[in-house]
PDB file of N, CA and C in Angstrom:
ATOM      1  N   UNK A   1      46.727 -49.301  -0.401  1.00  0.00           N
ATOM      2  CA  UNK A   1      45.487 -49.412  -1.124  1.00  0.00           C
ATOM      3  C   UNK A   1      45.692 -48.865  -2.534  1.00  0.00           C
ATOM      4  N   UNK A   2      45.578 -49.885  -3.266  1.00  0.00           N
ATOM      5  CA  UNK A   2      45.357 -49.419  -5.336  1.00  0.00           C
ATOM      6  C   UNK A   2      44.141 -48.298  -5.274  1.00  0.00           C
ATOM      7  N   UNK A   3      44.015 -47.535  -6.282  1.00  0.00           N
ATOM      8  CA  UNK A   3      43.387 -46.969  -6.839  1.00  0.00           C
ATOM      9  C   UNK A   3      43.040 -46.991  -8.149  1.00  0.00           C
ATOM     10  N   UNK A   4      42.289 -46.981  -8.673  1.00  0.00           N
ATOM     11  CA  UNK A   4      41.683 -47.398 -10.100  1.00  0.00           C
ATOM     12  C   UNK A   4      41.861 -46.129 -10.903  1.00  0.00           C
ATOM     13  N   UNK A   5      42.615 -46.496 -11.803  1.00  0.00           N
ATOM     14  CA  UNK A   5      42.495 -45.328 -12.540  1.00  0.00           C
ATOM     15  C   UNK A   5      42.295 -46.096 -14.192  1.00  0.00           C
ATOM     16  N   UNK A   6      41.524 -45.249 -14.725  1.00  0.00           N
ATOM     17  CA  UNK A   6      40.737 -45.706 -16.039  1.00  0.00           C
ATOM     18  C   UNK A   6      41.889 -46.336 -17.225  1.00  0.00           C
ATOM     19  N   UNK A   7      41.865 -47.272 -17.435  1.00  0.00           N
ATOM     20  CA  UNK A   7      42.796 -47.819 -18.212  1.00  0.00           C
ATOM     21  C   UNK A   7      43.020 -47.014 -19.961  1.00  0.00           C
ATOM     22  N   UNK A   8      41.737 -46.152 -19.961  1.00  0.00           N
ATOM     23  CA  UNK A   8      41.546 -45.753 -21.553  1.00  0.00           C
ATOM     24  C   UNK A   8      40.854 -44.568 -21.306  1.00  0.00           C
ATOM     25  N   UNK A   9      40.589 -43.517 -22.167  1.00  0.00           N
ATOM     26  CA  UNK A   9      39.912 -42.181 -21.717  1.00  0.00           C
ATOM     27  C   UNK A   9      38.732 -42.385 -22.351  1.00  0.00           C
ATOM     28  N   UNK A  10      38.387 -43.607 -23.183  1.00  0.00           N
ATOM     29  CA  UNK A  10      36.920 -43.706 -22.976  1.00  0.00           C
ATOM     30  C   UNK A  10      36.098 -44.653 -21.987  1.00  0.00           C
ATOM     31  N   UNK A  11      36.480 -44.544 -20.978  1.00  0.00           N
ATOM     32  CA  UNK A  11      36.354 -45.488 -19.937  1.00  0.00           C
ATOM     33  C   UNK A  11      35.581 -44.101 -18.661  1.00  0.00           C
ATOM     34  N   UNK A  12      34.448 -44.508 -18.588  1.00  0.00           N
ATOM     35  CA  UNK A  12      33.661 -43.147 -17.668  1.00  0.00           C
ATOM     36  C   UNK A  12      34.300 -43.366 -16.718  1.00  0.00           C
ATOM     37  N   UNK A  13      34.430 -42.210 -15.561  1.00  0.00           N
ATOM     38  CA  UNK A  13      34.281 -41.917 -14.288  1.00  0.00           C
ATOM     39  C   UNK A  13      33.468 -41.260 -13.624  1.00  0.00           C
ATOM     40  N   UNK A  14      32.166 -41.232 -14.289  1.00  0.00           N
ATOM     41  CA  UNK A  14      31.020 -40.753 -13.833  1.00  0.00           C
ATOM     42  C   UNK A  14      30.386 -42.034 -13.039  1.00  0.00           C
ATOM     43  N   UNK A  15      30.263 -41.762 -11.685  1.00  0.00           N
ATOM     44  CA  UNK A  15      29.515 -42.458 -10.563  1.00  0.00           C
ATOM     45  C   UNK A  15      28.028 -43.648 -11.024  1.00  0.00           C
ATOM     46  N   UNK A  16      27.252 -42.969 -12.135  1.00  0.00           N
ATOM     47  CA  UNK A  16      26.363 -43.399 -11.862  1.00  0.00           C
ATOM     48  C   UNK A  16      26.247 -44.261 -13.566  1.00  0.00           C
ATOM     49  N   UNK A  17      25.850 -43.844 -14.231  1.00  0.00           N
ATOM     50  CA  UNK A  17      25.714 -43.955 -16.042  1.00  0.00           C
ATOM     51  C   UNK A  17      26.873 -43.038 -16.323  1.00  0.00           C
ATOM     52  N   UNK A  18      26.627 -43.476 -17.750  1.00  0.00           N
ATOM     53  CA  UNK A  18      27.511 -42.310 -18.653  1.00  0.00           C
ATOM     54  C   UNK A  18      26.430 -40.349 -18.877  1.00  0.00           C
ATOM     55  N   UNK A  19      27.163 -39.548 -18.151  1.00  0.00           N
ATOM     56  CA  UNK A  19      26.189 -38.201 -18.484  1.00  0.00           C
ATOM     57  C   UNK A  19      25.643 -37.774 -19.656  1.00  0.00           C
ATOM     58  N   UNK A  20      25.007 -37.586 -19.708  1.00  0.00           N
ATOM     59  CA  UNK A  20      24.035 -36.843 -20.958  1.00  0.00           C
ATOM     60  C   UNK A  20      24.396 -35.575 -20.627  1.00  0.00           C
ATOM     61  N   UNK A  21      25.133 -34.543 -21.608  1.00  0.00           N
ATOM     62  CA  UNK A  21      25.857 -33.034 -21.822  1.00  0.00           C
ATOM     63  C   UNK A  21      24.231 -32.173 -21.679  1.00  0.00           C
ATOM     64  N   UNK A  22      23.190 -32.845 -22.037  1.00  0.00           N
ATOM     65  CA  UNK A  22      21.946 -31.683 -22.154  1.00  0.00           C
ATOM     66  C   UNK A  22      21.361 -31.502 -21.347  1.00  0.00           C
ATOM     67  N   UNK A  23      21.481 -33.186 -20.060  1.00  0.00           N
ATOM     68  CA  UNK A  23      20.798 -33.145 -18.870  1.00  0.00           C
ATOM     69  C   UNK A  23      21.864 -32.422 -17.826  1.00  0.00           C
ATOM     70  N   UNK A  24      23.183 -32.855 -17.894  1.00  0.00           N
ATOM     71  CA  UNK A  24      24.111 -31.934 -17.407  1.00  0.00           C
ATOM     72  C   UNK A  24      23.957 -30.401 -17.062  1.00  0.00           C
ATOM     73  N   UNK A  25      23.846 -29.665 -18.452  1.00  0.00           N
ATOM     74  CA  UNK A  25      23.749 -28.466 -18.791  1.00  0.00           C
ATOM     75  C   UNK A  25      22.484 -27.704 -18.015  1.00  0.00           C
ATOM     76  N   UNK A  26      21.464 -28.809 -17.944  1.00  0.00           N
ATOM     77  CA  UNK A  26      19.945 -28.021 -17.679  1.00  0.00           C
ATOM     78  C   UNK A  26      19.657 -28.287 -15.841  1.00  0.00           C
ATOM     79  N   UNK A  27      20.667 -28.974 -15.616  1.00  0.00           N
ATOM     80  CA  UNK A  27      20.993 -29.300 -14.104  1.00  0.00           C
ATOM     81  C   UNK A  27      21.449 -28.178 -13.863  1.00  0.00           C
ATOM     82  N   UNK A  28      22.925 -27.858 -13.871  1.00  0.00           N
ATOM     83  CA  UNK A  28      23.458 -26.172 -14.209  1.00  0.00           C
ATOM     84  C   UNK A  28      22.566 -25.400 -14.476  1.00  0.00           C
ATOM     85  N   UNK A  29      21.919 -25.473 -15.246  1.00  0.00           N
ATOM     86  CA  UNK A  29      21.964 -23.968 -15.006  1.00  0.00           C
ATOM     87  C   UNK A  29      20.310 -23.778 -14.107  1.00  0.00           C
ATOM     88  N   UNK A  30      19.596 -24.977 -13.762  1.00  0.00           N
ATOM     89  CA  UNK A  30      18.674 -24.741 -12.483  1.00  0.00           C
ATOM     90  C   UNK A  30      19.231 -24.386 -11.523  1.00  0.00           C
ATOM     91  N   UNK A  31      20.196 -25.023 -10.828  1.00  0.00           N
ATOM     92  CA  UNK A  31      21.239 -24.675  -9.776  1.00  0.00           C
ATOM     93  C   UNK A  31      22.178 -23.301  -9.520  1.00  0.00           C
ATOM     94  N   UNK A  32      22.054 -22.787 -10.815  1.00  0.00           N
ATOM     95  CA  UNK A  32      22.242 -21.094 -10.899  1.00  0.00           C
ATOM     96  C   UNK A  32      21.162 -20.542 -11.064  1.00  0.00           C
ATOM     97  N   UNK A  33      20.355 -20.996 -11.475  1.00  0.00           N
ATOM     98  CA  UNK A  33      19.204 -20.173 -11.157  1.00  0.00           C
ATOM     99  C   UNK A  33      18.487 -19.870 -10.384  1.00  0.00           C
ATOM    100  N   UNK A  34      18.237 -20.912  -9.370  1.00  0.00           N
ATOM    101  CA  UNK A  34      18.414 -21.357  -8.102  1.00  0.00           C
ATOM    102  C   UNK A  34      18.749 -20.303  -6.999  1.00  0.00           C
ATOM    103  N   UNK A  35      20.430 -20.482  -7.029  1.00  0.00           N
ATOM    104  CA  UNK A  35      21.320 -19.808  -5.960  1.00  0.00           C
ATOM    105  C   UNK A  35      21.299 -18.510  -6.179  1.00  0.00           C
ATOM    106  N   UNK A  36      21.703 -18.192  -7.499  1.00  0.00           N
ATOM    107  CA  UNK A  36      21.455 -16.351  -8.123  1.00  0.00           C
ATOM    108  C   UNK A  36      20.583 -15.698  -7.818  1.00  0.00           C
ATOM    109  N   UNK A  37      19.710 -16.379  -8.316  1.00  0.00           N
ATOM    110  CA  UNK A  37      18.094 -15.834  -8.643  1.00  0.00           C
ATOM    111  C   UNK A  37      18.051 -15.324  -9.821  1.00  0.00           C
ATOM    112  N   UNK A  38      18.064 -15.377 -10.785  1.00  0.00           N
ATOM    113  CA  UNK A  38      18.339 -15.156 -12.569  1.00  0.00           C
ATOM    114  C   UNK A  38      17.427 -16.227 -13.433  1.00  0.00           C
ATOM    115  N   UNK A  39      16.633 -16.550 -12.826  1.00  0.00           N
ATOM    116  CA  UNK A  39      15.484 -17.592 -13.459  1.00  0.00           C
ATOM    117  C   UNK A  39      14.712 -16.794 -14.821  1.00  0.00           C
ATOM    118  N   UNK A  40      14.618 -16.972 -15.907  1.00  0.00           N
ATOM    119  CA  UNK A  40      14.266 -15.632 -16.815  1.00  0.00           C
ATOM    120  C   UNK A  40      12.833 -15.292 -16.844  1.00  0.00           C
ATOM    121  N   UNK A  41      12.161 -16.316 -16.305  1.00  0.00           N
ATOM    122  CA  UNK A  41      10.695 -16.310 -16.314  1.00  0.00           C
ATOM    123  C   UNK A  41      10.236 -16.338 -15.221  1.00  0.00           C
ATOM    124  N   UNK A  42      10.136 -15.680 -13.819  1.00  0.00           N
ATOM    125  CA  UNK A  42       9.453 -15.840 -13.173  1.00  0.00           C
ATOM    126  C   UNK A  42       8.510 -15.876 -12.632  1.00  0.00           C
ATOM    127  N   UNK A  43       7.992 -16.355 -11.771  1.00  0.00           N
ATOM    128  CA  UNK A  43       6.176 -16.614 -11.961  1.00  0.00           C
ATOM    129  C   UNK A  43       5.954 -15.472 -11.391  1.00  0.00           C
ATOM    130  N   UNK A  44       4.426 -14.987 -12.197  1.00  0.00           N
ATOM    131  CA  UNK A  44       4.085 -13.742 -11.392  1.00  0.00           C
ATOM    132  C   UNK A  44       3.276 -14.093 -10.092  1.00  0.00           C
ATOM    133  N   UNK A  45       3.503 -13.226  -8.880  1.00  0.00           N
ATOM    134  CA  UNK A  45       3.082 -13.147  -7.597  1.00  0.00           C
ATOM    135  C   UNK A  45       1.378 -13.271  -7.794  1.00  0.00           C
ATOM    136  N   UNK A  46       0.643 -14.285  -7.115  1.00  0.00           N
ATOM    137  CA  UNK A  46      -0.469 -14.288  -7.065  1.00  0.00           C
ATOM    138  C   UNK A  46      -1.068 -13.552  -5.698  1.00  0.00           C
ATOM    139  N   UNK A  47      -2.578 -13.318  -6.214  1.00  0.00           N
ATOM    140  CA  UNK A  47      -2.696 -12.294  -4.618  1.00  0.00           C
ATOM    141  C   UNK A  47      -4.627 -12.798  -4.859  1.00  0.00           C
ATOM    142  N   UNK A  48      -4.473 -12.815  -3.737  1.00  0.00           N
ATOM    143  CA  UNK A  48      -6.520 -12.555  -3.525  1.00  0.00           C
ATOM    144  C   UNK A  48      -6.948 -11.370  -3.703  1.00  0.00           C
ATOM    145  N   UNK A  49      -6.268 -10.077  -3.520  1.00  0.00           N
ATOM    146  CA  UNK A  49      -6.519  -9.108  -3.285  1.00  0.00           C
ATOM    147  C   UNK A  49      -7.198  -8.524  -4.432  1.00  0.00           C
ATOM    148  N   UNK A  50      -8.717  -8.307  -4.050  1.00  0.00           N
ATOM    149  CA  UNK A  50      -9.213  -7.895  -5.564  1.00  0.00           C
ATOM    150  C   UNK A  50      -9.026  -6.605  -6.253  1.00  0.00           C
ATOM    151  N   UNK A  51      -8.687  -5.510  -5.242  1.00  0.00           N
ATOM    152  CA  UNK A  51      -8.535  -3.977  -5.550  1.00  0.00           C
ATOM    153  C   UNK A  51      -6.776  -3.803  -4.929  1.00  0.00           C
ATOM    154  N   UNK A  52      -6.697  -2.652  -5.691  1.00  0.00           N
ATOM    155  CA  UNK A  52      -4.902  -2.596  -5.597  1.00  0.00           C
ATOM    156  C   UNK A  52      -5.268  -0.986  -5.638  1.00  0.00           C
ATOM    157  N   UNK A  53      -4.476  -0.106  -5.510  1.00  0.00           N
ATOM    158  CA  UNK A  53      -3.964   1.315  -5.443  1.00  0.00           C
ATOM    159  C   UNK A  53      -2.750   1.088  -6.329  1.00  0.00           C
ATOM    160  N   UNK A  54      -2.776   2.664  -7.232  1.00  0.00           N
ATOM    161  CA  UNK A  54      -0.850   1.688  -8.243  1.00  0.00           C
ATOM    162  C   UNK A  54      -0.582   2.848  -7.358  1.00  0.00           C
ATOM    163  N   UNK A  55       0.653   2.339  -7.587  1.00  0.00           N
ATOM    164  CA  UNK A  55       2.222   2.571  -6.407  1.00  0.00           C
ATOM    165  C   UNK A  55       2.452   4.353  -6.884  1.00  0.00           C
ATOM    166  N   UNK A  56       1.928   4.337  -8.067  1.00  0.00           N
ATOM    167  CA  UNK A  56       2.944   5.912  -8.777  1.00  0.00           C
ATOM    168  C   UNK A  56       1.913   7.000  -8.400  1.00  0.00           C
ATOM    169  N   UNK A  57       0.766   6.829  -8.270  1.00  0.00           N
ATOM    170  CA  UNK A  57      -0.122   7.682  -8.032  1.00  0.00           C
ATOM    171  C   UNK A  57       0.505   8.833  -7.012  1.00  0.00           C
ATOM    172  N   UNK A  58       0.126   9.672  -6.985  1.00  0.00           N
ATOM    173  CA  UNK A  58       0.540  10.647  -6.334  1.00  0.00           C
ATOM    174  C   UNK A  58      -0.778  11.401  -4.940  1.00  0.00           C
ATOM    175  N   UNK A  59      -0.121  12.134  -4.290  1.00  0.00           N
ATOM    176  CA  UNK A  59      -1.085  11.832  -2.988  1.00  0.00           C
ATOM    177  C   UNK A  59      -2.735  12.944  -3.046  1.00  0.00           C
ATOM    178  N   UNK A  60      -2.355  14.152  -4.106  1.00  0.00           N
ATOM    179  CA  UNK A  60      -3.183  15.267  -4.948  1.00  0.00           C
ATOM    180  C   UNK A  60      -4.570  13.767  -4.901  1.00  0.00           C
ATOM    181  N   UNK A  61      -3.929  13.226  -6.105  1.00  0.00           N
ATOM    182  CA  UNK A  61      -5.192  11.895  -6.767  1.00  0.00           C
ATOM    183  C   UNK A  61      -5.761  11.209  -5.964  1.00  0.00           C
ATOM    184  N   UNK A  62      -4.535  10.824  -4.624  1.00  0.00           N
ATOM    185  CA  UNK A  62      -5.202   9.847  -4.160  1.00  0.00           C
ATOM    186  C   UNK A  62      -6.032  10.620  -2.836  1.00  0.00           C
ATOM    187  N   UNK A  63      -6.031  11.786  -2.770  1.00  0.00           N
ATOM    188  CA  UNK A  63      -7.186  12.456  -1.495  1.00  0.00           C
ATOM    189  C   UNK A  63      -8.410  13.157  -2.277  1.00  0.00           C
ATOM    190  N   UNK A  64      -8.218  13.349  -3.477  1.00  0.00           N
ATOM    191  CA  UNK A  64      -9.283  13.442  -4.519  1.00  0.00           C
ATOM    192  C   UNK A  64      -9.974  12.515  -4.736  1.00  0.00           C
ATOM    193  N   UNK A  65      -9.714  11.219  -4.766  1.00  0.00           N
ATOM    194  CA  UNK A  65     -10.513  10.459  -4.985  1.00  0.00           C
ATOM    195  C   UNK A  65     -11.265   9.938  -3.769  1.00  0.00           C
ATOM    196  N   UNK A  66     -10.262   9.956  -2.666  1.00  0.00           N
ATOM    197  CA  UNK A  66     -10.987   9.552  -0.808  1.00  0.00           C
ATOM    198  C   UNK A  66     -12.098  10.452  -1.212  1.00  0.00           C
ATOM    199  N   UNK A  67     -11.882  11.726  -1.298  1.00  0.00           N
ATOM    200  CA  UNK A  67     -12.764  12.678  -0.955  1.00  0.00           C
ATOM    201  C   UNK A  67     -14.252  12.171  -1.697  1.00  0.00           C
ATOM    202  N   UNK A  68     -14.149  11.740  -3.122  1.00  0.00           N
ATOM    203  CA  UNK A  68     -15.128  11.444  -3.904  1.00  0.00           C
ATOM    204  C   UNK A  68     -15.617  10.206  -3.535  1.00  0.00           C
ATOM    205  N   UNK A  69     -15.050   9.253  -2.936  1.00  0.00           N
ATOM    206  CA  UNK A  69     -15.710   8.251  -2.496  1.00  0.00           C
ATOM    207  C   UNK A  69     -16.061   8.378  -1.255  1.00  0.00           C
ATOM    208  N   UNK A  70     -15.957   9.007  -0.059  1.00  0.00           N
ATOM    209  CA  UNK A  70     -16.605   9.227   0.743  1.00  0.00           C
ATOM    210  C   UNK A  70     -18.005  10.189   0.696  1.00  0.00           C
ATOM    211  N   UNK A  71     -18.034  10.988  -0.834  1.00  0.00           N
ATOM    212  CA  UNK A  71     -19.169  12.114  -0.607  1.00  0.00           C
ATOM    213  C   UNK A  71     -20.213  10.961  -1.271  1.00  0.00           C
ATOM    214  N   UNK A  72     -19.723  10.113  -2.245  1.00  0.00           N
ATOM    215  CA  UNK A  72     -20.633   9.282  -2.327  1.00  0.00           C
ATOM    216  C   UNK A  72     -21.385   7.937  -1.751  1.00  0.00           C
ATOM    217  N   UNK A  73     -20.187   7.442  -0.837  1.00  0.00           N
ATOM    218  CA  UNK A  73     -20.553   6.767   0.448  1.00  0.00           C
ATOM    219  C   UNK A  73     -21.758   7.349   1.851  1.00  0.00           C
ATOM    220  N   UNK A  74     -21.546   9.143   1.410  1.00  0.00           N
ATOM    221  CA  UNK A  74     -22.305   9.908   2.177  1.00  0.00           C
ATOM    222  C   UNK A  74     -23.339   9.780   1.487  1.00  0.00           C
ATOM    223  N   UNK A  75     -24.046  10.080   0.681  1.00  0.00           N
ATOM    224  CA  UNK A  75     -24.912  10.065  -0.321  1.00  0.00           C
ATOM    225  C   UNK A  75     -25.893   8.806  -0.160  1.00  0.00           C
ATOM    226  N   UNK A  76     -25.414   7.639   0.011  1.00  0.00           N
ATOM    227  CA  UNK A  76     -26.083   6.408  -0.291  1.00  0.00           C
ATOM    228  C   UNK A  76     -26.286   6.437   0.817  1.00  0.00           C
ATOM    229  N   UNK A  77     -25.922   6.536   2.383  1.00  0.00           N
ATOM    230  CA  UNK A  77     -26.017   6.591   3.480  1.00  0.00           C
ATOM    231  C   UNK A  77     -27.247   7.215   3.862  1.00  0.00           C
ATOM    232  N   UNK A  78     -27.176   8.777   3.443  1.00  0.00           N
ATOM    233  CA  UNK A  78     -28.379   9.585   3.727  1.00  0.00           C
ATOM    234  C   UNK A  78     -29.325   9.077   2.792  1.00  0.00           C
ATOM    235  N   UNK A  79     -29.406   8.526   1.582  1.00  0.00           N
ATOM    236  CA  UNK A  79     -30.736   8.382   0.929  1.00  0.00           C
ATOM    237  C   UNK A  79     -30.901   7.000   1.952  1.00  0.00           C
ATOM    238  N   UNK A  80     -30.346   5.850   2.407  1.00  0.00           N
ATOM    239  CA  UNK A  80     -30.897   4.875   3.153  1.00  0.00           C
ATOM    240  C   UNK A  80     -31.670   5.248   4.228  1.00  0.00           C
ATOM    241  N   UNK A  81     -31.012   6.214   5.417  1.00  0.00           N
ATOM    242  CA  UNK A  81     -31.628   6.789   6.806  1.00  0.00           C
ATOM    243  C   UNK A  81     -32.405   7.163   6.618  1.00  0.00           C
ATOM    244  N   UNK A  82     -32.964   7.884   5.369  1.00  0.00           N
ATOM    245  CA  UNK A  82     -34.524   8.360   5.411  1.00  0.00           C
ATOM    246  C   UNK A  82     -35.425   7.598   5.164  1.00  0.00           C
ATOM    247  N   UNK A  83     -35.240   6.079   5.033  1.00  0.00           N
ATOM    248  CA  UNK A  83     -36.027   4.809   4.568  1.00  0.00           C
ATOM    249  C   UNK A  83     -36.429   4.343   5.788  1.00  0.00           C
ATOM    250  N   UNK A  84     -35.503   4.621   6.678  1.00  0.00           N
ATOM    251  CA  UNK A  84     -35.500   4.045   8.442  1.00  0.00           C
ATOM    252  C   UNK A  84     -36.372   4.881   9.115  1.00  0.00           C
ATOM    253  N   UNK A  85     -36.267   4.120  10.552  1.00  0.00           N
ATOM    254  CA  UNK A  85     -37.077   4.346  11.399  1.00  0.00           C
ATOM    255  C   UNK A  85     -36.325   4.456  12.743  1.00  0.00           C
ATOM    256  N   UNK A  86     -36.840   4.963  13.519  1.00  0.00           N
ATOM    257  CA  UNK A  86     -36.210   4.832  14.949  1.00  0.00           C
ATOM    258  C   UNK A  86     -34.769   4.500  14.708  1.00  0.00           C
ATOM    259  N   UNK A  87     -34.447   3.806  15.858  1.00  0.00           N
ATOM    260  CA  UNK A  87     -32.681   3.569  16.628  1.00  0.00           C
ATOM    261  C   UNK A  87     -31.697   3.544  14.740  1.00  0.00           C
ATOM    262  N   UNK A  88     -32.453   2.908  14.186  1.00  0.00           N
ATOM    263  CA  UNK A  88     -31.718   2.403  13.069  1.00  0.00           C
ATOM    264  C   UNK A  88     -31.461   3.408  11.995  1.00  0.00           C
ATOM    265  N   UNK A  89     -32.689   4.319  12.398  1.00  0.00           N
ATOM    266  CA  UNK A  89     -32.093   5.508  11.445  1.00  0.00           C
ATOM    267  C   UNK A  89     -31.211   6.782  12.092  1.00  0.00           C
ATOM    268  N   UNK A  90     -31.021   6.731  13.444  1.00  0.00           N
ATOM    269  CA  UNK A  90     -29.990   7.091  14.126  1.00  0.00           C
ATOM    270  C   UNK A  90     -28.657   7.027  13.920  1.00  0.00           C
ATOM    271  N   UNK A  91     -28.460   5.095  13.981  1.00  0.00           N
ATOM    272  CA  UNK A  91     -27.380   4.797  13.380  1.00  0.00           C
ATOM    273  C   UNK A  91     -26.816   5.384  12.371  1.00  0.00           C
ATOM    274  N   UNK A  92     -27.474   5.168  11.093  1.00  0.00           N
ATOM    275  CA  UNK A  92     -27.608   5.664   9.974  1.00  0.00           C
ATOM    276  C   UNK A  92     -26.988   6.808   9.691  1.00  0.00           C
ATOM    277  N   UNK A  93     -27.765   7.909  10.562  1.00  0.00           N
ATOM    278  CA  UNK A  93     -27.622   9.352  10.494  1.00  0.00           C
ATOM    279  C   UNK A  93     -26.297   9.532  11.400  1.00  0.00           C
ATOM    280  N   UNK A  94     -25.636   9.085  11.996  1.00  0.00           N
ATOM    281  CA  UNK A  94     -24.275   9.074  12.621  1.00  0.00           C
ATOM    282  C   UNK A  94     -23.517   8.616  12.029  1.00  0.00           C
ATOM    283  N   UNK A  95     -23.722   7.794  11.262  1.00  0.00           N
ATOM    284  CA  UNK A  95     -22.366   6.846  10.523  1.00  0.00           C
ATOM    285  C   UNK A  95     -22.045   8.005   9.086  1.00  0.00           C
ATOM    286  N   UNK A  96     -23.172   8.934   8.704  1.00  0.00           N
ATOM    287  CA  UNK A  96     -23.202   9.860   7.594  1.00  0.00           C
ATOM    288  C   UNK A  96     -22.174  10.872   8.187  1.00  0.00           C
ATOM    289  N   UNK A  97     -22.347  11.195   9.526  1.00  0.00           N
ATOM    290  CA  UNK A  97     -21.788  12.252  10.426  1.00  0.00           C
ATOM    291  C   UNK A  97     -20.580  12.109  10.408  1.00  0.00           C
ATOM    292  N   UNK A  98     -20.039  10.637  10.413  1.00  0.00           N
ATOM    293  CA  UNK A  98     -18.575  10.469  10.573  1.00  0.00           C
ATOM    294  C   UNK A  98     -18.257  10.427   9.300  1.00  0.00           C
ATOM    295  N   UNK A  99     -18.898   9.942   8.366  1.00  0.00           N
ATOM    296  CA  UNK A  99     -17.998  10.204   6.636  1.00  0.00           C
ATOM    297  C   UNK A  99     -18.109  11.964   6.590  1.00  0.00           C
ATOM    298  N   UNK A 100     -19.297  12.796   6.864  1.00  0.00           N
ATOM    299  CA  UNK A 100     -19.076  13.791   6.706  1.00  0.00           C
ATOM    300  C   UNK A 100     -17.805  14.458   7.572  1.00  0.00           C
ATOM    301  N   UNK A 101     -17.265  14.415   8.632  1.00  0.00           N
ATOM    302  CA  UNK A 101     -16.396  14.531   9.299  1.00  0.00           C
ATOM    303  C   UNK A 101     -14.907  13.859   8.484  1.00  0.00           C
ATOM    304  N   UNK A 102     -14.897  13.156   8.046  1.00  0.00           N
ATOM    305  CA  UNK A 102     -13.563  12.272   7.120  1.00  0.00           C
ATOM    306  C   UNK A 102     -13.194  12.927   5.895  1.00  0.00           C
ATOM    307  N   UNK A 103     -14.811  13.243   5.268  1.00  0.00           N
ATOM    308  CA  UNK A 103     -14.382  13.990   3.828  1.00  0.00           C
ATOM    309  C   UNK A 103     -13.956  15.412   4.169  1.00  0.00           C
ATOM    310  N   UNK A 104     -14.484  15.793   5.118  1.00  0.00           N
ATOM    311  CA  UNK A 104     -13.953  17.664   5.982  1.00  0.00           C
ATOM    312  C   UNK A 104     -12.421  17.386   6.066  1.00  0.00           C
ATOM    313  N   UNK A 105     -12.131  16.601   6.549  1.00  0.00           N
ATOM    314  CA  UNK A 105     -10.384  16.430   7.044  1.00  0.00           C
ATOM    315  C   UNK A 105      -9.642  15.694   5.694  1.00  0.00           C
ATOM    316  N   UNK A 106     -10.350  14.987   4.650  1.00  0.00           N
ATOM    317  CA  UNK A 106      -9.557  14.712   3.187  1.00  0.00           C
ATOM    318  C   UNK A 106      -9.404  16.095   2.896  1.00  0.00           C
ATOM    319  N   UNK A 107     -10.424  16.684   2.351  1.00  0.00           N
ATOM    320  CA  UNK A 107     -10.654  17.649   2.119  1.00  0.00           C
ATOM    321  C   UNK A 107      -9.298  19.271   2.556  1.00  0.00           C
ATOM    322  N   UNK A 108      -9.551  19.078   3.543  1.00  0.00           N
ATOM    323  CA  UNK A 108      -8.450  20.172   4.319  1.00  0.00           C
ATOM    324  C   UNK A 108      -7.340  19.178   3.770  1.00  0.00           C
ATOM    325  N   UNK A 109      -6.605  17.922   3.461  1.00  0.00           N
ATOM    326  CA  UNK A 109      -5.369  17.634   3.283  1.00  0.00           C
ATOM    327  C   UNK A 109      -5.316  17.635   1.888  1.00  0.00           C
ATOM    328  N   UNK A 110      -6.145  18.038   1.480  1.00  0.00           N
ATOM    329  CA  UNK A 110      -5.669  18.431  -0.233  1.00  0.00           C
ATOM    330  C   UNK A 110      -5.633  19.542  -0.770  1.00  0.00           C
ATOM    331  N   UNK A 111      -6.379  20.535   0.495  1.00  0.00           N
ATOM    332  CA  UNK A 111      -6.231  21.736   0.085  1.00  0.00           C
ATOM    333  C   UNK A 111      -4.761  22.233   0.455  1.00  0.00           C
ATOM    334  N   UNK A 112      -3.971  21.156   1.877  1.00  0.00           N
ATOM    335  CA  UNK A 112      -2.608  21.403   1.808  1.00  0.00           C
ATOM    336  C   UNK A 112      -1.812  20.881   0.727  1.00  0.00           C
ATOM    337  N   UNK A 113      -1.936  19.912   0.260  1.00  0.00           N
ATOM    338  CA  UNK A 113      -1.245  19.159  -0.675  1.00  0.00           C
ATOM    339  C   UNK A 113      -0.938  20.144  -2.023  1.00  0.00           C
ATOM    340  N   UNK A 114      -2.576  20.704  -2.405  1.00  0.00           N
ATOM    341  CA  UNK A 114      -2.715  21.035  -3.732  1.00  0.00           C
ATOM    342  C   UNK A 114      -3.166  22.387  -3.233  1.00  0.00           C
ATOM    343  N   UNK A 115      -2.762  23.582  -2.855  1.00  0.00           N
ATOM    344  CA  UNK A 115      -3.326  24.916  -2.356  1.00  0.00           C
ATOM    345  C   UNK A 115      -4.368  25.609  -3.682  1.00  0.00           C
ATOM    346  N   UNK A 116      -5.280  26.081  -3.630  1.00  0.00           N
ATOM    347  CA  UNK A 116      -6.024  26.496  -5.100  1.00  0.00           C
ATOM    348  C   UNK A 116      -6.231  27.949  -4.945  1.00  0.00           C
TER     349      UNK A 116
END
């Protein structure tokens, strides 16, 4: 069996057309960008998530602030139960019981965290 070999060196041996060096190039380097992961722009991560905590915070801040959002979660709680009536202001008055119970135990872990 012959084999063809190009009679002249401007004679392609590219399979398909003659290559374009720019479409070449931008093929490359998707295909490393690709396999690497070295893409220079990558898309930023989308999230539903409407509230975030940042990562650096430290744990002092972040039981200081539990603490403050639970005394004010307590707060809105007890001004509601006194609007109520019967079973519902029971509820009410228990669900205050357990934030008051949550902010007692933030509370004690920041006084370990942060001793005063």
């Amino acid at each position: 069996m012959k084999k063809h070999h190009p009679s002249s060196p401007s004679e392609s041996t590219f399979p398909y057309n003659d290559p374009d060096p720019q479409k070449l190039q931008e093929a490359a380097d998707r295909a490393l960008d690709y396999h690497l992961g070295t893409h220079p722009d990558p898309k930023p991560k989308t999230s539903n998530q409407v509230f975030t905590v940042i990562d650096t915070l430290d744990t002092e801040c972040l039981l200081a602030n539990l603490s403050e959002t639970q005394a004010s979660a307590n707060a809105m709680l007890n001004d509601l139960a006194f609007d109520l009536e019967g079973s519902r202001r029971h509820v009410a008055l228990g669900v205050a019981q357990m934030i008051d119970l949550s902010e007692l135990l933030a509370n004690r872990a920041l006084d370990i965290v942060d001793p005063r």
